[in-house]
C-alpha atoms as a PDB file:
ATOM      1  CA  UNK A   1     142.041  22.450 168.865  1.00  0.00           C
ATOM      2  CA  UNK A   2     142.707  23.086 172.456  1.00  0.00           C
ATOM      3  CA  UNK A   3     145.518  21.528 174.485  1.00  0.00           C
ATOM      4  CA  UNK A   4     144.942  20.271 177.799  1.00  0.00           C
ATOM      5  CA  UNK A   5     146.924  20.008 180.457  1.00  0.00           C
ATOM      6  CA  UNK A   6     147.320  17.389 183.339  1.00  0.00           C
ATOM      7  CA  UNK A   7     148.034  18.405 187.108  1.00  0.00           C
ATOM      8  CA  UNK A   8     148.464  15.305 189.410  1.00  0.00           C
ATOM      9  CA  UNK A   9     147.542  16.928 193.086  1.00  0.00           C
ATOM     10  CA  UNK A  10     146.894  14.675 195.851  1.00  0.00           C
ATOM     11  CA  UNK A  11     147.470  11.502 193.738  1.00  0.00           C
ATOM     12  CA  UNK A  12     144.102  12.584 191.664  1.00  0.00           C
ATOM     13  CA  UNK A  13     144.354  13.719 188.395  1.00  0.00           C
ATOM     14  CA  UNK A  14     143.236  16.664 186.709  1.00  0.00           C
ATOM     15  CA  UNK A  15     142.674  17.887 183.332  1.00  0.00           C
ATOM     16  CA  UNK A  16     142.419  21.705 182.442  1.00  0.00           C
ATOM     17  CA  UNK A  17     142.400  23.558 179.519  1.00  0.00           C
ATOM     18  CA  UNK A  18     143.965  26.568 179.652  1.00  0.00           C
ATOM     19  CA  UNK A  19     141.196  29.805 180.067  1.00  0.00           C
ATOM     20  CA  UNK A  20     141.211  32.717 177.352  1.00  0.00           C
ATOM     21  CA  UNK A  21     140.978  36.704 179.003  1.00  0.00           C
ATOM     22  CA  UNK A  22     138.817  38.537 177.681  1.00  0.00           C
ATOM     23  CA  UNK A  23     139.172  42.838 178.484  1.00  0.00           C
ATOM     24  CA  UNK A  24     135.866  44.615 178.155  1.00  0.00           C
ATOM     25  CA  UNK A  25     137.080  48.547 177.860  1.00  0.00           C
ATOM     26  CA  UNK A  26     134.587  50.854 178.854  1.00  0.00           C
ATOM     27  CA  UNK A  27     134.023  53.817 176.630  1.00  0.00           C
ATOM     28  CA  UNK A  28     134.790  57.119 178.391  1.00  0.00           C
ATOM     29  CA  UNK A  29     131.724  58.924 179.430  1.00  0.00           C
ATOM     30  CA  UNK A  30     131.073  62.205 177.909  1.00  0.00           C
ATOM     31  CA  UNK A  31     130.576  65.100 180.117  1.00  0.00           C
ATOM     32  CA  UNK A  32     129.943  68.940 179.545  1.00  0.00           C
ATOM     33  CA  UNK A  33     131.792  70.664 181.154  1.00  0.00           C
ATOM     34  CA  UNK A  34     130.397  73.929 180.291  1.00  0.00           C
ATOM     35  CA  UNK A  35     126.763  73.286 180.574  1.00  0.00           C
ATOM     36  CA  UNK A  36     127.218  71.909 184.189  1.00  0.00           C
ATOM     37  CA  UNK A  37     129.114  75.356 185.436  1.00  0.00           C
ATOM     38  CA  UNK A  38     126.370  77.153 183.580  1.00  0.00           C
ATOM     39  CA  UNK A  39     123.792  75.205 185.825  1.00  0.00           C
ATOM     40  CA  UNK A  40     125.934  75.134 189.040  1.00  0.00           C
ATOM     41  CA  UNK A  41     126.345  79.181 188.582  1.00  0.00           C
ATOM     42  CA  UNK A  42     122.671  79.820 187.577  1.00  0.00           C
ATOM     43  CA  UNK A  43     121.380  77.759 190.536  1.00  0.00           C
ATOM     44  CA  UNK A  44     123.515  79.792 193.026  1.00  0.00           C
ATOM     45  CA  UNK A  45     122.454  82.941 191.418  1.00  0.00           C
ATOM     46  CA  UNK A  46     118.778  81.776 191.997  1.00  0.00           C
ATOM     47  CA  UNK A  47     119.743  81.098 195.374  1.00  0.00           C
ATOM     48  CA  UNK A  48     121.111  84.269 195.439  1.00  0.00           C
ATOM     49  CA  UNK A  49     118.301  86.599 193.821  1.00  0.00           C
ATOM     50  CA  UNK A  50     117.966  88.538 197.226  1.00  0.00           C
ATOM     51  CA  UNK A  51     121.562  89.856 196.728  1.00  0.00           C
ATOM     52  CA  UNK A  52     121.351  92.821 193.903  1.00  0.00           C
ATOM     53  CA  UNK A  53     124.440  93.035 191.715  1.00  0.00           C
ATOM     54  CA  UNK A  54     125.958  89.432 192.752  1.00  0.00           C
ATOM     55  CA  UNK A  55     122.645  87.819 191.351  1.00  0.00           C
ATOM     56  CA  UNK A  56     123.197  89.609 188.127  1.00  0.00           C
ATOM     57  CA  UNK A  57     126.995  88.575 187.316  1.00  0.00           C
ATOM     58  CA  UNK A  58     126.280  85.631 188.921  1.00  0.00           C
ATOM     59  CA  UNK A  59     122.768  84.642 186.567  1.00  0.00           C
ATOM     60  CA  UNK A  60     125.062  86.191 183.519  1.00  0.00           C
ATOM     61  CA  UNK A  61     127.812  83.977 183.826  1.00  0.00           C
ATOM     62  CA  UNK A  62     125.539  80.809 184.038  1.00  0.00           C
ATOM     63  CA  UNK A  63     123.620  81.803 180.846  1.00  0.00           C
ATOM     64  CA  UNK A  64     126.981  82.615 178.716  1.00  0.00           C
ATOM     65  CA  UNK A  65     128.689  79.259 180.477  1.00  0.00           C
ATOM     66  CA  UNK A  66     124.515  77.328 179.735  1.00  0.00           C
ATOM     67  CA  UNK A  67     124.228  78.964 176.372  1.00  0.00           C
ATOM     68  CA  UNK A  68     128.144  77.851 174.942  1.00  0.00           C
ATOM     69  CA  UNK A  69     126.911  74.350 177.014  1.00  0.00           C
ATOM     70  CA  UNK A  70     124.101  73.699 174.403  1.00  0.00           C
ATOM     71  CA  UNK A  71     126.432  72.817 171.684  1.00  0.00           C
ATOM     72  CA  UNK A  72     128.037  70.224 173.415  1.00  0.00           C
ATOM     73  CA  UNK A  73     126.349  67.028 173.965  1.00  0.00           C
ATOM     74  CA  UNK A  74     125.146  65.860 176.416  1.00  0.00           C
ATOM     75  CA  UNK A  75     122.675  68.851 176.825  1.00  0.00           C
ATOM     76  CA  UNK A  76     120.062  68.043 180.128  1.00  0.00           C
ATOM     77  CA  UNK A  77     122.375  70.465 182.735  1.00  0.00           C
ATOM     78  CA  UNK A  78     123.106  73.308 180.002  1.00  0.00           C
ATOM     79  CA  UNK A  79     118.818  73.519 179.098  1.00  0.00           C
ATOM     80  CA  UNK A  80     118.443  73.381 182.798  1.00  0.00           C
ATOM     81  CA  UNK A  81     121.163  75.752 183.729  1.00  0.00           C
ATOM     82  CA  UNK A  82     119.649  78.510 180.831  1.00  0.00           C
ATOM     83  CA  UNK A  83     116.126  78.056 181.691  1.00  0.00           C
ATOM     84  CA  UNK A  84     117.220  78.819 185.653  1.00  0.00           C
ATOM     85  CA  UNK A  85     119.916  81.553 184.680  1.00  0.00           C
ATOM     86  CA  UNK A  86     117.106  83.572 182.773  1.00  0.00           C
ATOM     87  CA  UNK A  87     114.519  83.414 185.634  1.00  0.00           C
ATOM     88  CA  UNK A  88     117.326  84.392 187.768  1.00  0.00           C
ATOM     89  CA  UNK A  89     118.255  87.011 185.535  1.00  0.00           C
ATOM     90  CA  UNK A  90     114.235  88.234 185.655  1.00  0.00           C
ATOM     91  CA  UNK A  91     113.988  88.382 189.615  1.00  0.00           C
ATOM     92  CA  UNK A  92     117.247  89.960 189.966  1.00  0.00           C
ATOM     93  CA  UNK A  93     115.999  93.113 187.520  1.00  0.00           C
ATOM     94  CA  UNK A  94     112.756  92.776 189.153  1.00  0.00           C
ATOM     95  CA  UNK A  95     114.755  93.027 192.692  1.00  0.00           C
ATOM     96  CA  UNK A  96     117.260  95.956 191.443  1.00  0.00           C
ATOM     97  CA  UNK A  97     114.636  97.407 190.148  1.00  0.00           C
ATOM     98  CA  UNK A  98     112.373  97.760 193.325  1.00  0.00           C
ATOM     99  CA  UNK A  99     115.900  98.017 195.444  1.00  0.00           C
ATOM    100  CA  UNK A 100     116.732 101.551 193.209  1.00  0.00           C
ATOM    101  CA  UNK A 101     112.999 102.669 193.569  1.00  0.00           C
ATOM    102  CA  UNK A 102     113.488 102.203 197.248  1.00  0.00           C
ATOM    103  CA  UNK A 103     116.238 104.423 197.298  1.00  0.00           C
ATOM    104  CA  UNK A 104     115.328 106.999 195.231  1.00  0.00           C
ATOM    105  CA  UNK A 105     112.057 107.212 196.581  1.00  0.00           C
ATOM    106  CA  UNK A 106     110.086 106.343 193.806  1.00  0.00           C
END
């Protein structure tokens, strides 16, 4: 049973019921923290590669940060950011590697 109400405006007469709110809260979105640093520090250590020892701490960090990442939902950035921090972590062996045989003459 709804009550109406009557508003004279203009000498015309008008009926209106009053209107119900209704709040729609929006669930928080989850994030992961730790699997996108993981990604954002394995894709500058890609980047990188062509700089020896920064590559490798850089690559390192982004596979501990990716790897912790994949236990935390969601997942897509910390799978990416592992996948890229070990190919990272291969080229920058691969370029210390060749960068020490350089040197010593190898």
């Amino acid at each position: 049973m709804s009550q109406e109400y009557k508003i004279v405006q203009d000498g015309k007469v008008y009926t209106t019921v009053p209107s119900q709110v209704v709040i729609q809260q929006v669930p928080p979105r989850k994030t992961n923290g730790m699997g996108t640093a993981g990604f954002v520090l394995a894709l500058i250590g890609l980047v990188f590669c062509w700089v020896p020892f920064l590559d490798l701490i850089l690559s390192f960090l982004g596979f501990v940060f990716s790897f912790v990442g994949l236990f935390k939902t969601p997942v897509g950035l910390a799978i990416a950011g592992f996948i890229i921090s070990i190919i990272a972590l291969i080229l920058s062996v691969v370029i210390c590697g060749a960068l020490i045989a350089a040197i010593l003459g190898l």
